[in-house]
Every structure is written in C-alpha cells, then in structure tokens.
N, C-alpha and C. Protein backbone atom coordinates (compact mmCIF):
# COMPACT_ATOMS: atom_id res chain seq x y z
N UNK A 1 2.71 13.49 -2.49
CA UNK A 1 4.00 12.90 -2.21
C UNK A 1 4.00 11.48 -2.80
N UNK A 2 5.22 11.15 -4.05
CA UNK A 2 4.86 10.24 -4.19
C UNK A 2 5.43 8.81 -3.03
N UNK A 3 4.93 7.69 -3.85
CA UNK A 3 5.42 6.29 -2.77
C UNK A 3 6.66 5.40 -3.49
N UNK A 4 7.77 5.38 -2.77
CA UNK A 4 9.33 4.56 -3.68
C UNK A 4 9.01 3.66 -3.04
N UNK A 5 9.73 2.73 -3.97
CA UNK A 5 9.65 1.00 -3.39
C UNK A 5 11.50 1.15 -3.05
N UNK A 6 11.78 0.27 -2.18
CA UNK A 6 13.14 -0.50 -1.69
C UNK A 6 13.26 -1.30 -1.80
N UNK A 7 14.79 -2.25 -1.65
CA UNK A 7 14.97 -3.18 -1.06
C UNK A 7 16.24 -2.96 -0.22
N UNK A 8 16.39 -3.83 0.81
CA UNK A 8 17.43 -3.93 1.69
C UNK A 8 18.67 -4.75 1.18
N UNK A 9 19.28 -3.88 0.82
CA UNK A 9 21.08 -4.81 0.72
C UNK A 9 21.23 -5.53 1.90
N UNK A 10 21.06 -5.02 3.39
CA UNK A 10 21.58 -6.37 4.16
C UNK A 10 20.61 -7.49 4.09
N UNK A 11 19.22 -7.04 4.22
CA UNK A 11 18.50 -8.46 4.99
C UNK A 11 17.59 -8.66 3.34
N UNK A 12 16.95 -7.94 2.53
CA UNK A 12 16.62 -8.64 1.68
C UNK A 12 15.26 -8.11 1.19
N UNK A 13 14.58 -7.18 2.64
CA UNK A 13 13.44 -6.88 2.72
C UNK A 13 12.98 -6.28 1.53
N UNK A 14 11.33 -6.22 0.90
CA UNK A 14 11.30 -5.16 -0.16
C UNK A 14 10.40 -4.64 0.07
N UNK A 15 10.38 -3.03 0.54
CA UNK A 15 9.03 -1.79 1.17
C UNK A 15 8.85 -1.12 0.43
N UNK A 16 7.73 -0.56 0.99
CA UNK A 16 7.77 0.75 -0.03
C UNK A 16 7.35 2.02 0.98
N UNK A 17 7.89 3.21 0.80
CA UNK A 17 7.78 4.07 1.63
C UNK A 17 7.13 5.46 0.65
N UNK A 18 6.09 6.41 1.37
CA UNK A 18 5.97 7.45 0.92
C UNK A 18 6.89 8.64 1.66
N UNK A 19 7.43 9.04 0.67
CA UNK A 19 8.19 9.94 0.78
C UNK A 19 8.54 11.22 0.02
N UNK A 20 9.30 12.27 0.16
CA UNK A 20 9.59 13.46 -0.70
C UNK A 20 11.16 12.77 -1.50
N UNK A 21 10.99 13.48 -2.37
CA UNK A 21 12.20 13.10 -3.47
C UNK A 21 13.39 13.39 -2.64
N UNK A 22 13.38 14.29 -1.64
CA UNK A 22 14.48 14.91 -1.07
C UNK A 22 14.90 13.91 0.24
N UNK A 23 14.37 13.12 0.52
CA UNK A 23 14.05 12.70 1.62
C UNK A 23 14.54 10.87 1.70
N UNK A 24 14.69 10.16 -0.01
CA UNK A 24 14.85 9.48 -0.25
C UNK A 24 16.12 8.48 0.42
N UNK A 25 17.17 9.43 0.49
CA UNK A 25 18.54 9.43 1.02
C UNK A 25 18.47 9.06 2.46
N UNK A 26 17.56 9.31 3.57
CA UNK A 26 17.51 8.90 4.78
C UNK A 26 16.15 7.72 4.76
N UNK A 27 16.00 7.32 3.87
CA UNK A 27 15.16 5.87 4.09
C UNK A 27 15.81 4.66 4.99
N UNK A 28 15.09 3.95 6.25
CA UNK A 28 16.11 2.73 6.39
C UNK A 28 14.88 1.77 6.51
N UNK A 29 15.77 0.35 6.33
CA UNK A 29 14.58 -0.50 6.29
C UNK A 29 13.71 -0.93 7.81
N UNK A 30 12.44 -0.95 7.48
CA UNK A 30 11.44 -1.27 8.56
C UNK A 30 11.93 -2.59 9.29
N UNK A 31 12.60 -3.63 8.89
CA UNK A 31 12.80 -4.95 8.95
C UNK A 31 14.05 -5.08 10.14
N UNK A 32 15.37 -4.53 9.51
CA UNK A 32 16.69 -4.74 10.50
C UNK A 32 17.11 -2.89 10.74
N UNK A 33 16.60 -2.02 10.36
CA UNK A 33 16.55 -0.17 10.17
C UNK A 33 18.09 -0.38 9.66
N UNK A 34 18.66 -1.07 8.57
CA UNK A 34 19.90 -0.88 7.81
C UNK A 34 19.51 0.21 7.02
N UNK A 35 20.43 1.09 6.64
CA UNK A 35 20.53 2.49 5.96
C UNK A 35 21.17 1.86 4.34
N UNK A 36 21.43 0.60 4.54
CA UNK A 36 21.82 -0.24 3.22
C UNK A 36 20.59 -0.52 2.37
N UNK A 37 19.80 0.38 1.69
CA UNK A 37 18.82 0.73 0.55
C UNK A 37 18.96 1.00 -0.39
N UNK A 38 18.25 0.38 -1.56
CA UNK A 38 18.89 1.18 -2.44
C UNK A 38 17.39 0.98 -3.31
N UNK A 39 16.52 2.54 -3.91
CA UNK A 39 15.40 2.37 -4.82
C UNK A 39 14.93 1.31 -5.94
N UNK A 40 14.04 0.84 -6.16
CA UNK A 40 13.88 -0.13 -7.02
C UNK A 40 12.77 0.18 -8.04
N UNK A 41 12.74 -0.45 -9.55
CA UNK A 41 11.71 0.37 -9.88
C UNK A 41 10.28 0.13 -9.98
N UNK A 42 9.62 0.12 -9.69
CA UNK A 42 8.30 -0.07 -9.50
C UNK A 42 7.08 -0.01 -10.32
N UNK A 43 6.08 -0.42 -10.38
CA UNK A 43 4.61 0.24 -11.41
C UNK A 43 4.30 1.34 -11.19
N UNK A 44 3.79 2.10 -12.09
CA UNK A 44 3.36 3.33 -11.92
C UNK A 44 1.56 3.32 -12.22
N UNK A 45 1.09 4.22 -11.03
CA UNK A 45 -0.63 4.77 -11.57
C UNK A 45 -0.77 5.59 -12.50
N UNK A 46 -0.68 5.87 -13.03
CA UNK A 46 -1.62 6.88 -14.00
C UNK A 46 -2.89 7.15 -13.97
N UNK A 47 -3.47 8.62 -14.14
CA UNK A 47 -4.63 9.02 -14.24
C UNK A 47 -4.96 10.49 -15.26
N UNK A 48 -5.43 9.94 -16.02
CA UNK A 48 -5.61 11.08 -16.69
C UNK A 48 -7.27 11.52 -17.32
N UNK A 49 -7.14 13.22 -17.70
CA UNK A 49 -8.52 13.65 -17.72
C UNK A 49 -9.79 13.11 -16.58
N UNK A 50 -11.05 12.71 -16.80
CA UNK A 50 -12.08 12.68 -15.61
C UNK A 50 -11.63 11.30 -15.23
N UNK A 51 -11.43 10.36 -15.83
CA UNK A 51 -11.22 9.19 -15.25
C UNK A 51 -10.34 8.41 -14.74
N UNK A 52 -10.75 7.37 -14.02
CA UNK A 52 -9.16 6.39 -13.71
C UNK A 52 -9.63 4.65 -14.52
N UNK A 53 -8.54 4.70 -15.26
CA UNK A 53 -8.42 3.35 -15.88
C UNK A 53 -6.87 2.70 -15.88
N UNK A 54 -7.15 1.05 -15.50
CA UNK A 54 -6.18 0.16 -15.75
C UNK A 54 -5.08 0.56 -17.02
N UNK A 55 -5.25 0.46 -17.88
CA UNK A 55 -5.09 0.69 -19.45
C UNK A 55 -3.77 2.31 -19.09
N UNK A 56 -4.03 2.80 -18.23
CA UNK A 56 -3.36 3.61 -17.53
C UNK A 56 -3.88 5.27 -19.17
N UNK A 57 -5.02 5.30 -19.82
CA UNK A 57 -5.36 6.19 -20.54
C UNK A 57 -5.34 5.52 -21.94
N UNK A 58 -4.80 4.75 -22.18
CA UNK A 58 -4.44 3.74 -23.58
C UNK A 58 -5.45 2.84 -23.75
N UNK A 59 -6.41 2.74 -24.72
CA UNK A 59 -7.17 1.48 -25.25
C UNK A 59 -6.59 0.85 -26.48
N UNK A 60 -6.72 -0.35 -26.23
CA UNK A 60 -5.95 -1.11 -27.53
C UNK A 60 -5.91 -1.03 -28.75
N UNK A 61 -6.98 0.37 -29.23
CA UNK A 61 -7.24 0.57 -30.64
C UNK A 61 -6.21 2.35 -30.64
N UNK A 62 -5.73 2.47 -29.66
CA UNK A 62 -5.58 4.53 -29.79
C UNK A 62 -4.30 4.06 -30.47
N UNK A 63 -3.49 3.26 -30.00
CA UNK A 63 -1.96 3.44 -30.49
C UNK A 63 -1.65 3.06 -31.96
N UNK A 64 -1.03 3.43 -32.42
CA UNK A 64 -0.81 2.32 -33.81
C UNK A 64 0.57 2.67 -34.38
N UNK A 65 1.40 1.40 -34.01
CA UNK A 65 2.78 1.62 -33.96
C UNK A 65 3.22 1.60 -35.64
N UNK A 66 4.56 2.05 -35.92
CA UNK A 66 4.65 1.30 -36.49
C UNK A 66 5.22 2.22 -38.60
C-alpha cells in the first residue's frame, strides 16, 4: 500500500498517510480532522533488481542524453 503526502486547505498541516488509491477521497487531516485535503506530490523510492540505491537504479555514467 502505497504512502500520499497532504496538505490541509484549512489549517496548513502537511502529512502523509498510507493508504489504498481508493481510499484517498476519505483522508482528513490529523491536525484540525478538516476533510479540506488535497494530495501533494512527493519523492518517490525506487528499487530495482537485488538492490536498493539512492541514485534510485541510475549511476551517473548509464544515461547519456542527448
């Protein structure tokens, strides 16, 4: 399940909640429980093949733009 970040339109707060995609719609904030939320976008983890790296699978030599 992944984890959405918020913030609160009334008070300001910014959470983050794990939740189901479906489930998003009844989030309220921990702070004043206003139903005035709205998703924000956040960092993402990445993990790929055996390992976990920062670089999120990318070393500074794989890409080559251009």
């Amino acid at each position: 399940m992944p984890i959405y970040d918020f913030k609160c339109d009334r008070c300001g707060h910014v959470f983050s909640v794990l939740t189901s995609l479906q489930e998003r719609d009844k989030v309220a904030c921990p702070q004043c429980q206003s139903k005035e939320v709205r998703q924000i976008i956040s960092a993402c983890s990445v993990r790929s093949g055996g390992g976990c790296s920062s670089s999120g699978g990318f070393d500074s030599g794989s890409w080559r733009g251009g």
